[in-house]
N, C-alpha and C. Protein backbone atom coordinates (compact mmCIF):
# COMPACT_ATOMS: atom_id res chain seq x y z
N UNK A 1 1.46 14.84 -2.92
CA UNK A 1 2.48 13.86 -3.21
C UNK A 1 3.53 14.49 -4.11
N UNK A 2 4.83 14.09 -4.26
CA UNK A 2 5.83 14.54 -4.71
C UNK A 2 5.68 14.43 -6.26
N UNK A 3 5.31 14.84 -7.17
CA UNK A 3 5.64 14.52 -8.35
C UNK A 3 7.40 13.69 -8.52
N UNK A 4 8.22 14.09 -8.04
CA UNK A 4 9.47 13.67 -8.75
C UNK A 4 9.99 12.97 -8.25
N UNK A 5 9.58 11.91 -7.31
CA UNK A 5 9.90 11.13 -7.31
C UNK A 5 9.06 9.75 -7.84
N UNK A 6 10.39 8.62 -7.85
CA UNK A 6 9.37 7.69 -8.76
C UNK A 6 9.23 6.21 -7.33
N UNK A 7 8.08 5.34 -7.85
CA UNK A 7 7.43 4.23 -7.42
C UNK A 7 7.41 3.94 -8.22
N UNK A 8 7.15 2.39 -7.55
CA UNK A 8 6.98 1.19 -8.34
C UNK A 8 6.24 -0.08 -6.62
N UNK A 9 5.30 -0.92 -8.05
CA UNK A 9 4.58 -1.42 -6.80
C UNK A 9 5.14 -2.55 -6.29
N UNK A 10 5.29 -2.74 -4.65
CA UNK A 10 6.37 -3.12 -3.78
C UNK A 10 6.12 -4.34 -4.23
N UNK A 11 7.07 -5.48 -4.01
CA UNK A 11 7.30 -6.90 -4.28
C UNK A 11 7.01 -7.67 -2.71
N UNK A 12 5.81 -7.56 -2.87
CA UNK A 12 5.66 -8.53 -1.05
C UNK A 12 5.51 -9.87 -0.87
N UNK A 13 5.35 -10.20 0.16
CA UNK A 13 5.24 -12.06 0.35
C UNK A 13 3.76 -12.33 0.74
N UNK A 14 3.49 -13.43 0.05
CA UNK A 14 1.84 -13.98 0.20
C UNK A 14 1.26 -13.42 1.97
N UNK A 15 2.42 -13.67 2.70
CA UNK A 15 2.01 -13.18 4.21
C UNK A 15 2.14 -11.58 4.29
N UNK A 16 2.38 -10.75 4.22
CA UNK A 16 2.20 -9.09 3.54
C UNK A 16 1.03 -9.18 3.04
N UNK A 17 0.70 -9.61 1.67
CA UNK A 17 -0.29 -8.71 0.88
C UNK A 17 -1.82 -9.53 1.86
N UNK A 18 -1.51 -10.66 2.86
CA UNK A 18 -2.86 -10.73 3.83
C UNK A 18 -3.00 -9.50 4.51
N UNK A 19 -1.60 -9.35 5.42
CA UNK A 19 -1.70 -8.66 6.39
C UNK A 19 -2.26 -7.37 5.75
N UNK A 20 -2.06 -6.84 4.93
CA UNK A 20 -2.48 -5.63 4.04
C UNK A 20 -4.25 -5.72 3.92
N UNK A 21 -4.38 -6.69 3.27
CA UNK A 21 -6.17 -7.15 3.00
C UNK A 21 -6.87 -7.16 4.42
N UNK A 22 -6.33 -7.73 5.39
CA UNK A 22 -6.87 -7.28 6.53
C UNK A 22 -6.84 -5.89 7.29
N UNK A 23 -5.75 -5.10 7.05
CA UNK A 23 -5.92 -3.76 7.59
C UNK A 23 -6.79 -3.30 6.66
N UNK A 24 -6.94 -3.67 5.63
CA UNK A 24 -8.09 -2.91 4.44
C UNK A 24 -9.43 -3.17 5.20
N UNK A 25 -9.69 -4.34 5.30
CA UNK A 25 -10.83 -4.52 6.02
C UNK A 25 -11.21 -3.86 7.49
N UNK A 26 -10.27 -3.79 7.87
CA UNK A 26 -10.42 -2.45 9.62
C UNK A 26 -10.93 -1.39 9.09
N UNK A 27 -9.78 -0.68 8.37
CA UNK A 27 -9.93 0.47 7.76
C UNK A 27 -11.66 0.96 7.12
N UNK A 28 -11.50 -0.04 6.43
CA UNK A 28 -12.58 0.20 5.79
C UNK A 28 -13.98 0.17 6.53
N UNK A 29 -14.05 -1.01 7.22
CA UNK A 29 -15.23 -1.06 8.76
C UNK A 29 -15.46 -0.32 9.59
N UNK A 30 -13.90 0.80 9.69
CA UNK A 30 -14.08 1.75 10.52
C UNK A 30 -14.25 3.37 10.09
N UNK A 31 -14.39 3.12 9.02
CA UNK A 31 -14.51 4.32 8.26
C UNK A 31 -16.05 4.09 7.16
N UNK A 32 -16.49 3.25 7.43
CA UNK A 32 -17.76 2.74 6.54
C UNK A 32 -17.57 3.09 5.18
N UNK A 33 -16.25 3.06 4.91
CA UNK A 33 -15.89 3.35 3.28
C UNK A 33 -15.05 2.00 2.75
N UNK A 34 -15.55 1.99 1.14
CA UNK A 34 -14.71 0.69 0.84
C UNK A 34 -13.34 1.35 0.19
N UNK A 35 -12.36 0.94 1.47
CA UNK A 35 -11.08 1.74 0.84
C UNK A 35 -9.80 0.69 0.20
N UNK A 36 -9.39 1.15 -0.22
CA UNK A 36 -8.16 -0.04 -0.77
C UNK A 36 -6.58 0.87 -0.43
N UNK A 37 -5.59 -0.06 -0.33
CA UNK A 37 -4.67 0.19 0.66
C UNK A 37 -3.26 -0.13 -0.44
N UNK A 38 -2.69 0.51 -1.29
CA UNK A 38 -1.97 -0.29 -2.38
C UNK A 38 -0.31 0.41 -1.84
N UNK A 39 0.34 -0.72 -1.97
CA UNK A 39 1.89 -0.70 -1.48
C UNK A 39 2.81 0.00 -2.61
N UNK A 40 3.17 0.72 -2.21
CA UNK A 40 4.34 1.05 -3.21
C UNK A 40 6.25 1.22 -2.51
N UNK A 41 6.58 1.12 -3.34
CA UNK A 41 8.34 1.74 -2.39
C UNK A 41 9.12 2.44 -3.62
N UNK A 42 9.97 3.18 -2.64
CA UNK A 42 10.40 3.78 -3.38
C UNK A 42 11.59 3.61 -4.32
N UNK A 43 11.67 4.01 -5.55
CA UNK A 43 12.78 3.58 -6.52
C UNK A 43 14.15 4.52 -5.63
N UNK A 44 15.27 3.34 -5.34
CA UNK A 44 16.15 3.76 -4.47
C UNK A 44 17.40 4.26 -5.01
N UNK A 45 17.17 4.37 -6.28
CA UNK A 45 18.08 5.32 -7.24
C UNK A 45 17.94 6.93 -6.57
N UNK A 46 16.35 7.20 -6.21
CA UNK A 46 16.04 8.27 -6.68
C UNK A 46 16.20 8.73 -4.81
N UNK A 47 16.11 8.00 -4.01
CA UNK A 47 15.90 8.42 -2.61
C UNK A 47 17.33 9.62 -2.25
């Protein structure tokens, strides 16, 4: 990952952070690992 650039954690809508919790749950079922899936974007100063 880039050190120099910066994040910050994305601002989503109640319907996002499901859709997110459910690909966590694929992911994770299909990989028999408990994985977590965390949103970020990028600070658009810096893009």
């Amino acid at each position: 990952m880039d050190q120099n650039k910066e994040y910050a954690a994305a601002d989503l809508s109640e319907d996002l952070v499901n859709e997110l919790q459910s690909f966590e749950e694929k992911l994770s079922g299909q990989s028999n690992k408990a994985l977590i899936v965390i949103a970020y974007e990028k600070d658009s100063e810096r893009q």
